[in-house]
N, C-alpha and C. Protein backbone atom coordinates (compact mmCIF):
# COMPACT_ATOMS: atom_id res chain seq x y z
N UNK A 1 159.97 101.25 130.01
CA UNK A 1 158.90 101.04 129.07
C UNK A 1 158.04 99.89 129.57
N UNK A 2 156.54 100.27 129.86
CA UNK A 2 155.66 98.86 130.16
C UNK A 2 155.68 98.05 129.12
N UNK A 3 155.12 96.96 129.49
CA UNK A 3 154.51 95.84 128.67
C UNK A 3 154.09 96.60 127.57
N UNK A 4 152.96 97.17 127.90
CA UNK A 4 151.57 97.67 126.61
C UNK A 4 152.51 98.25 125.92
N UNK A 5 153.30 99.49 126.46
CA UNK A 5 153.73 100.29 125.28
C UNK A 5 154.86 99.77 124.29
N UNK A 6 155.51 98.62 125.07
CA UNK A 6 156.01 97.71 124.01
C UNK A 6 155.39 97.13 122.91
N UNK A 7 154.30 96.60 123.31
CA UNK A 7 153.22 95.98 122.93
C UNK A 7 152.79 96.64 121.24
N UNK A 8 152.48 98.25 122.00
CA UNK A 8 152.09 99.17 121.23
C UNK A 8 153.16 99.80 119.78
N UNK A 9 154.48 99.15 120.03
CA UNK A 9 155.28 99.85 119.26
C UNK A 9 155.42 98.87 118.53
N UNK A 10 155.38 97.41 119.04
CA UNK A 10 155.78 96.21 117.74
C UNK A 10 154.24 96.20 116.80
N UNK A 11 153.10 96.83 117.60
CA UNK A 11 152.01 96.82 116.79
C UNK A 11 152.35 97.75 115.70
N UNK A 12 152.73 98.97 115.80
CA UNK A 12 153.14 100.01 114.93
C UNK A 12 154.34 99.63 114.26
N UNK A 13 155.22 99.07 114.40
CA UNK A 13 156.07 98.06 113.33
C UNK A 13 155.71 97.29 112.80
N UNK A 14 154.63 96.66 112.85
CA UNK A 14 153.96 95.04 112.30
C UNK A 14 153.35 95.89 110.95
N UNK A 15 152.21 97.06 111.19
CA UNK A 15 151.50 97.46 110.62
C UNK A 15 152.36 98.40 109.12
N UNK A 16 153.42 98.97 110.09
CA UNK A 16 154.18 99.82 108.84
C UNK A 16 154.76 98.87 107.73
N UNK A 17 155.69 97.46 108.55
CA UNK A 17 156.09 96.92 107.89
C UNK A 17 155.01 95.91 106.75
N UNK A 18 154.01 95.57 107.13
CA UNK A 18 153.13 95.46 106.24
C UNK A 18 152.51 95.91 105.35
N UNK A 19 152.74 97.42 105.75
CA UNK A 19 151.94 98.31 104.69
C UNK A 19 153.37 98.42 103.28
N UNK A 20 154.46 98.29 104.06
CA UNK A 20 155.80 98.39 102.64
C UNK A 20 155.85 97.15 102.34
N UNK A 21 155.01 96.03 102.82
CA UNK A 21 155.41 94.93 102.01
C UNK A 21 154.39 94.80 100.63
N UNK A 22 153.29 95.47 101.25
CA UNK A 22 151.82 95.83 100.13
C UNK A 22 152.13 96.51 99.61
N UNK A 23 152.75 97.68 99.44
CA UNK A 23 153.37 98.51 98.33
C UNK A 23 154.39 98.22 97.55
N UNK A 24 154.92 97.34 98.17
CA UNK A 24 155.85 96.42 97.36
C UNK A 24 155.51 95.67 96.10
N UNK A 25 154.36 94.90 97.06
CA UNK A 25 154.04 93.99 96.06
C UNK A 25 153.00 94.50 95.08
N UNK A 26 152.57 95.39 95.26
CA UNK A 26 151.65 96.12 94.35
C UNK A 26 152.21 96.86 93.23
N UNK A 27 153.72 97.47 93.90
CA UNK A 27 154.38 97.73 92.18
C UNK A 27 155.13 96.77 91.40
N UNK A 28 155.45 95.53 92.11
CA UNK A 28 155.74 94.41 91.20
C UNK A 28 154.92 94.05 90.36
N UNK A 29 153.46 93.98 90.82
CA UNK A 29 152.52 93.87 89.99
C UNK A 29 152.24 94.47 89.14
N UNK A 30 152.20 95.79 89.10
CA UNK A 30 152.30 96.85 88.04
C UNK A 30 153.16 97.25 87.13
N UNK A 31 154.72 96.34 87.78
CA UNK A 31 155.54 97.06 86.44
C UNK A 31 155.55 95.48 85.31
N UNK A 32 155.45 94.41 86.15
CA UNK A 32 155.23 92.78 85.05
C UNK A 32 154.08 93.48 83.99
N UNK A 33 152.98 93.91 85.47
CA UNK A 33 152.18 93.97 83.74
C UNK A 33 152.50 95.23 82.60
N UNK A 34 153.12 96.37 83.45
CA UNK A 34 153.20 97.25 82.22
C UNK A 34 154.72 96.37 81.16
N UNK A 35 155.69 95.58 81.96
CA UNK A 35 156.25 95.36 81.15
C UNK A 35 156.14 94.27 80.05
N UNK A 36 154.56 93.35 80.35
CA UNK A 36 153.75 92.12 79.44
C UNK A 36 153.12 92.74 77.84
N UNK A 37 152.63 93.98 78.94
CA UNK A 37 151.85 94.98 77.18
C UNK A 37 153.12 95.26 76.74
N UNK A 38 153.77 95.55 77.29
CA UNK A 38 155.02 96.73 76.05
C UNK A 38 155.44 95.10 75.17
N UNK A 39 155.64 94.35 75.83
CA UNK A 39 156.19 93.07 74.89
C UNK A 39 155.03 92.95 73.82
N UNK A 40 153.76 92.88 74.28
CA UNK A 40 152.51 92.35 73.09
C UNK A 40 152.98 93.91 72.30
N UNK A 41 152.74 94.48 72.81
CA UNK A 41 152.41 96.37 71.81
C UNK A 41 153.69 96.40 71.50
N UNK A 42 154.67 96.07 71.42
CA UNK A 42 155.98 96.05 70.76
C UNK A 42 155.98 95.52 69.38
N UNK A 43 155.07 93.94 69.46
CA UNK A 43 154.84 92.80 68.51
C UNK A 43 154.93 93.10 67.30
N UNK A 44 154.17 94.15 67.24
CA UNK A 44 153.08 95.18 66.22
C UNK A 44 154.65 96.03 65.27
N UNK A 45 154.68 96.83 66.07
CA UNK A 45 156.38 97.10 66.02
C UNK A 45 157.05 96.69 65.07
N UNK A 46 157.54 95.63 65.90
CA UNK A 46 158.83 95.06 65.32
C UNK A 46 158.29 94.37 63.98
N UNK A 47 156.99 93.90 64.06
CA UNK A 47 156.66 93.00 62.46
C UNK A 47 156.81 93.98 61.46
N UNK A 48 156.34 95.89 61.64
CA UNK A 48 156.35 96.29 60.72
C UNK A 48 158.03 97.04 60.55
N UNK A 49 159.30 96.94 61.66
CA UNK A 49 160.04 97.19 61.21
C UNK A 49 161.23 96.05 60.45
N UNK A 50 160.83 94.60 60.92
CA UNK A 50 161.67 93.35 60.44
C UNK A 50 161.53 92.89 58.99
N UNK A 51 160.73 93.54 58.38
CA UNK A 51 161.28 93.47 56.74
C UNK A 51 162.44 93.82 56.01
N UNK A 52 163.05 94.78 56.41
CA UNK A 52 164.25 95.43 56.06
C UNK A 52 165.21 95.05 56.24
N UNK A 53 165.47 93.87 57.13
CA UNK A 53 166.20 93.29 57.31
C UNK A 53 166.41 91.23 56.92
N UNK A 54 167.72 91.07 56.86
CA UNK A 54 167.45 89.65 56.31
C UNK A 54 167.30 88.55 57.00
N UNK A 55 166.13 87.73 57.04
CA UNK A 55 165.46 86.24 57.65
C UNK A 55 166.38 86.15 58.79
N UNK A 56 167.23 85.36 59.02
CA UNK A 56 168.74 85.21 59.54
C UNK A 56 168.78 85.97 60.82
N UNK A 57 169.33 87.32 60.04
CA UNK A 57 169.48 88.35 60.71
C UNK A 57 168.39 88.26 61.69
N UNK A 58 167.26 89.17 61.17
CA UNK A 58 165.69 89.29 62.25
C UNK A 58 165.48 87.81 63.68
N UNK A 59 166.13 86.67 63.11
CA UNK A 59 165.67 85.73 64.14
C UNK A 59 166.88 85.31 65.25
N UNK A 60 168.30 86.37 65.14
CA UNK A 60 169.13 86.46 65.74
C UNK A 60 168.97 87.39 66.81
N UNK A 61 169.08 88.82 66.11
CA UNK A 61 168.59 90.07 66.78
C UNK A 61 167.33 89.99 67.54
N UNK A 62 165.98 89.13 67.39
CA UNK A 62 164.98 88.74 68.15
C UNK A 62 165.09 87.74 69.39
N UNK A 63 166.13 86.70 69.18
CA UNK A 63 166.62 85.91 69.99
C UNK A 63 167.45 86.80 71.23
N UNK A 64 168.77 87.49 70.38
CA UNK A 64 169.21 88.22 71.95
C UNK A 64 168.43 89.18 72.44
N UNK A 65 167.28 89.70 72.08
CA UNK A 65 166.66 90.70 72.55
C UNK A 65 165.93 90.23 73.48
N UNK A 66 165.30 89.08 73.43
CA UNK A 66 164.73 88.13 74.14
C UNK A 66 165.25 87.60 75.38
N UNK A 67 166.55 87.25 74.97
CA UNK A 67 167.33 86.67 76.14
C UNK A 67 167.81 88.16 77.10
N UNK A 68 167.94 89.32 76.12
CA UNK A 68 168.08 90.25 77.48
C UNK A 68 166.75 90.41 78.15
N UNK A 69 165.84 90.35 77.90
CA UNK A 69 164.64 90.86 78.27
C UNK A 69 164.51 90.04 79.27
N UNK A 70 164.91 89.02 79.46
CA UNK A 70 164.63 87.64 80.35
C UNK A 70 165.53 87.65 81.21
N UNK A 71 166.69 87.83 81.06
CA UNK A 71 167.59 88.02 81.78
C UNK A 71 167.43 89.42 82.61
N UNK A 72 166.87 90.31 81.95
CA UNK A 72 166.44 91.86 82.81
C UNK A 72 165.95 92.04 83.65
N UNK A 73 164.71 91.29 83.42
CA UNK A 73 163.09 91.04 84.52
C UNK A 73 163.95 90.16 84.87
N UNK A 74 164.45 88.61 84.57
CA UNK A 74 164.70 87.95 86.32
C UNK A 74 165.85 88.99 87.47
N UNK A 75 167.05 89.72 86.43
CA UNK A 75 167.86 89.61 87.69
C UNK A 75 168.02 91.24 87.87
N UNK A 76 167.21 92.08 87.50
CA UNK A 76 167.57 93.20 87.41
C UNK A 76 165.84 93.97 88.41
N UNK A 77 165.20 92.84 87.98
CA UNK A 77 163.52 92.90 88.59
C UNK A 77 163.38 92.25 89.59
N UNK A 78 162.88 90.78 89.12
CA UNK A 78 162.65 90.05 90.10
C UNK A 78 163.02 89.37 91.34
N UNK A 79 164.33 89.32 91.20
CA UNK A 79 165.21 89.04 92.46
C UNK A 79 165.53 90.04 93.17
N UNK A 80 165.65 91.50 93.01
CA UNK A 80 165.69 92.14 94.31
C UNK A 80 164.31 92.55 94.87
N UNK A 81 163.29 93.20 94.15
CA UNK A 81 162.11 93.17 94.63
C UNK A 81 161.37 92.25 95.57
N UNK A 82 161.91 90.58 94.98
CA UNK A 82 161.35 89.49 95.92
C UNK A 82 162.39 89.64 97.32
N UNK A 83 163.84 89.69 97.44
CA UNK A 83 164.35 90.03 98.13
C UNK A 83 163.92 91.17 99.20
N UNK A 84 163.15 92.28 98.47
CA UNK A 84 162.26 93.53 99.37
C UNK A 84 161.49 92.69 100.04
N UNK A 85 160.49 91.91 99.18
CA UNK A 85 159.24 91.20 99.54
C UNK A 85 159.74 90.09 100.90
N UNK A 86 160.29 89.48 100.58
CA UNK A 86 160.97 88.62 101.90
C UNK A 86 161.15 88.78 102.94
N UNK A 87 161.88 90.35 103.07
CA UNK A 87 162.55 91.01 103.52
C UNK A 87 161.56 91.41 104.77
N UNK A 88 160.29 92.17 104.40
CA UNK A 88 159.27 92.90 104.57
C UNK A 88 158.59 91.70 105.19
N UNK A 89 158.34 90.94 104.73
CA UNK A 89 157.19 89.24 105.31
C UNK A 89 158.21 88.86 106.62
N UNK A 90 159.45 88.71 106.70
CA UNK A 90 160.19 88.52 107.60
C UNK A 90 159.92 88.89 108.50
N UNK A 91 160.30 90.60 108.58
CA UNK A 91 159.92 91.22 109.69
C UNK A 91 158.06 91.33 110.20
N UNK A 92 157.54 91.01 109.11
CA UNK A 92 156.38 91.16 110.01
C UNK A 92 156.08 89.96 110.39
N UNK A 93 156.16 89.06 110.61
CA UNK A 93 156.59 87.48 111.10
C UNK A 93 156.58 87.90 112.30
N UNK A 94 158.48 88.45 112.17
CA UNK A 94 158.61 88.26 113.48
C UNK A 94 158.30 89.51 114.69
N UNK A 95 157.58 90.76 114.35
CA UNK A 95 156.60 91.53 115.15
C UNK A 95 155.72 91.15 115.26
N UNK A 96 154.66 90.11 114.59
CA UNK A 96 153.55 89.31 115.05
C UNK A 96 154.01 88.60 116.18
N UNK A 97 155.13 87.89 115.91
CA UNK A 97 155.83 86.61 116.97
C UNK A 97 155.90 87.32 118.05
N UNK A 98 156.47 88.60 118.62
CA UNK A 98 156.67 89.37 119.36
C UNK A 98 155.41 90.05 120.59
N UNK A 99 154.69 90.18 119.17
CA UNK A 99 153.21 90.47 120.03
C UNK A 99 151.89 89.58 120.61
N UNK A 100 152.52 88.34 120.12
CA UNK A 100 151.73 87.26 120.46
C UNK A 100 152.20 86.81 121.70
N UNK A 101 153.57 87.22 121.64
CA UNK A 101 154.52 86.51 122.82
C UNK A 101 154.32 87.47 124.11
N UNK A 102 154.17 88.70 123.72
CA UNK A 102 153.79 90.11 124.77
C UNK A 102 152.95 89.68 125.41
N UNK A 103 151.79 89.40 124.53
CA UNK A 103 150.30 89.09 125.00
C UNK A 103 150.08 87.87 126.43
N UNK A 104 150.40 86.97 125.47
CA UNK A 104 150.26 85.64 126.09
C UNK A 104 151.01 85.69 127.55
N UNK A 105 152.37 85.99 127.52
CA UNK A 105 152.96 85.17 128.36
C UNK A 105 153.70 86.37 129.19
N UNK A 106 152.98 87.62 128.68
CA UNK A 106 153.61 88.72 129.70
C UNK A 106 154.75 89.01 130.32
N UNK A 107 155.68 88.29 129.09
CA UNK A 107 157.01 88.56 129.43
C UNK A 107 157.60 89.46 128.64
N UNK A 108 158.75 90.15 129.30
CA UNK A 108 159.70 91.03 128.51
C UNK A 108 160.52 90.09 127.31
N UNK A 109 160.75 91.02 126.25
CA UNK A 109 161.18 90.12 125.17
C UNK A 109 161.90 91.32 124.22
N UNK A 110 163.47 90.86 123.73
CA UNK A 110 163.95 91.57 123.34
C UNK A 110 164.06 90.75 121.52
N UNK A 111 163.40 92.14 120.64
CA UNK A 111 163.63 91.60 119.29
C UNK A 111 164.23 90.87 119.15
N UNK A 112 165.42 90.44 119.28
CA UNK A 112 166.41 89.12 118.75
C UNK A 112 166.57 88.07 119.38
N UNK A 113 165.32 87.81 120.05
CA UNK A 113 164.85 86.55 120.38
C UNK A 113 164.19 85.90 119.55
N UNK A 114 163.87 86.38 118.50
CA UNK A 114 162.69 85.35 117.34
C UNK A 114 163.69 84.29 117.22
N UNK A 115 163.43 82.94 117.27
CA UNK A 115 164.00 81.95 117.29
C UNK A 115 163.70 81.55 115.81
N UNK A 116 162.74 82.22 114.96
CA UNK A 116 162.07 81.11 113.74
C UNK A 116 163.25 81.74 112.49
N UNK A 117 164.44 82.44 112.46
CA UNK A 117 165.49 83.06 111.80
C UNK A 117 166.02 82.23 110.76
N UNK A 118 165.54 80.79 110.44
CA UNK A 118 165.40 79.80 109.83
C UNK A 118 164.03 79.98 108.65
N UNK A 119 163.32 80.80 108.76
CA UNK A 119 162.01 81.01 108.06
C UNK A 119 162.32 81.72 106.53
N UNK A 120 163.24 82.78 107.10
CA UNK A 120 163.67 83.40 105.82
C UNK A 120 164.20 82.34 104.60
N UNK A 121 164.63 81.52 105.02
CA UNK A 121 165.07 80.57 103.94
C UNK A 121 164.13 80.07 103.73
N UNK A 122 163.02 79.68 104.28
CA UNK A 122 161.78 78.76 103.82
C UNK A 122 161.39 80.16 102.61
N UNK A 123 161.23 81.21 103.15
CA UNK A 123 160.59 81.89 102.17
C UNK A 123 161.22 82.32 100.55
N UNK A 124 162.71 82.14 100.49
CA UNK A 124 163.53 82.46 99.56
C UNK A 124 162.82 80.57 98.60
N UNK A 125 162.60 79.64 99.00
CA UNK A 125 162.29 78.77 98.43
C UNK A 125 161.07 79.04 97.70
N UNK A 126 159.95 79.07 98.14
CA UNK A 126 158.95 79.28 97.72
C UNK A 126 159.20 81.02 96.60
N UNK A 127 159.73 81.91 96.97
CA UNK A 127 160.24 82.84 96.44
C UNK A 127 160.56 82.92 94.88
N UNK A 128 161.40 81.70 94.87
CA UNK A 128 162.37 81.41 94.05
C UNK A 128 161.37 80.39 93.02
N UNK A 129 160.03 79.87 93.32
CA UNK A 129 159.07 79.61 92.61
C UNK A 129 158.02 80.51 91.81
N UNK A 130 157.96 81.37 92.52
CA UNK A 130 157.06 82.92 92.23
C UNK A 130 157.73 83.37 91.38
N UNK A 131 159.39 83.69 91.48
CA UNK A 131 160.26 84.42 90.24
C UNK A 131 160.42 83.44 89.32
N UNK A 132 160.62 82.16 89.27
CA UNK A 132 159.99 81.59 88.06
C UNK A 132 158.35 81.72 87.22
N UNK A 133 157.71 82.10 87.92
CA UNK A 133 156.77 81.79 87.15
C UNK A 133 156.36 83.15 86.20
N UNK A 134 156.77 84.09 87.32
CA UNK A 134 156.82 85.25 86.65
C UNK A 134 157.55 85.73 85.82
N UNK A 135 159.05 85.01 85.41
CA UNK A 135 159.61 85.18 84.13
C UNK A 135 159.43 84.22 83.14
N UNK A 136 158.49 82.99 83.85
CA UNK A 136 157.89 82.45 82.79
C UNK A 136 156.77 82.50 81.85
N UNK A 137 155.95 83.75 82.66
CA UNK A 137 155.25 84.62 81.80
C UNK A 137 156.02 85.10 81.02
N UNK A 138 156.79 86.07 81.03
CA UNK A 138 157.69 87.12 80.10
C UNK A 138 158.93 85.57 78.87
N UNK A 139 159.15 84.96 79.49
CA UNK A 139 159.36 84.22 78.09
C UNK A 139 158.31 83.79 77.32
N UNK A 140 157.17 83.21 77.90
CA UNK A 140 156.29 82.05 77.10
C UNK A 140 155.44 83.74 76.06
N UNK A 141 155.81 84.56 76.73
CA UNK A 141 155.27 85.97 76.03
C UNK A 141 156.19 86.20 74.76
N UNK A 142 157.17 85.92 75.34
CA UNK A 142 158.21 86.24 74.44
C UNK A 142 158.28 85.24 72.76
N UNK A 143 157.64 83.84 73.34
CA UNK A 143 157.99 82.56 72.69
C UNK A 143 157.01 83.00 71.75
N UNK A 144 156.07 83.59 72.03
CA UNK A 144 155.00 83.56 71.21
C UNK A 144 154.79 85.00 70.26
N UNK A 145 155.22 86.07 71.08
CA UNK A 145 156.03 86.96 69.80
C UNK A 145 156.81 86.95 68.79
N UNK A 146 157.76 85.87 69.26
CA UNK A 146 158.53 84.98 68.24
C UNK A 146 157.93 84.63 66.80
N UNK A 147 157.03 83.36 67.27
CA UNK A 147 155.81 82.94 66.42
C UNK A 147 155.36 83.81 65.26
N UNK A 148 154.67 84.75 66.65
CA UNK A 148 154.06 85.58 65.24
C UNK A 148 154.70 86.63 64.19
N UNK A 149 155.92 86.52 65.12
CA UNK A 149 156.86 87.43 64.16
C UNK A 149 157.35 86.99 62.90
N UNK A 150 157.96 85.13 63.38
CA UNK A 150 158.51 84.82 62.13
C UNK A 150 157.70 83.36 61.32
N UNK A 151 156.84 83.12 62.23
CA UNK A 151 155.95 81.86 61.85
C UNK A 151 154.42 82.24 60.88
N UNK A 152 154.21 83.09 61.60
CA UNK A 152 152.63 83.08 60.98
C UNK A 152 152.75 84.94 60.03
């Protein structure tokens, strides 16, 4: 196999693996938000079914429902998806690294030479900020369904 057509195949890995990291992240995006409305359009819901039941009761049953919901989206959602997402940024890292390295220095280079195998952890950090914030939407959503459920 020449240079180029090496060249040519980590290009066609860089590109695929980018394109599943964009589809990735494009249905994360899509299911937070379909799962943000169902919490607001739920709201509606539950105010007109929590009469029937007593004070007490309603702010118990709203509490664990809450805490599963939070607990769902972080560990049932957000941590393996970001795990995809990582996963996916990784490798195209290191097929960029590969083809930069093709280019430049016209040497043969076998995939498991990326030396930067230390990166993935940089990215689980920052990661691990993103899945906070995004289940800190879905609580502070939650906090405030609360509210209007039993406050106002």
């Amino acid at each position: 196999m020449t240079e180029k057509e090496k060249a040519d195949c980590f290009i066609e890995l860089h590109k695929e693996q980018l394109g599943k990291f964009k589809q990735t992240r494009d249905i994360e995006f899509k299911v937070n938000i379909a799962l943000w409305t169902l919490i607001v359009v739920a709201s509606k819901f539950i105010k007109d079914v929590l009469p029937y039941y007593s004070d007490n009761l309603q702010i118990v049953a709203f509490i664990i429902l809450a805490i599963l919901i939070i607990c769902g989206h972080l560990f049932l959602w957000m941590v393996p998806i970001q795990n995809s997402e990582d996963k996916d940024d990784h490798y195209v890292l290191k097929y960029r690294h590969l083809i930069e390295q093709l280019c430049e220095k016209n040497i043969s280079l076998d995939p498991g030479d990326y030396k930067n195998k230390t990166r993935l952890r940089d990215f689980k950090s920052s990661s691990l900020k993103w899945i906070m914030f995004e289940v800190g939407i879905t609580t502070i959503l939650l906090t405030a369904v609360g509210i209007y459920l039993f406050i106002i």
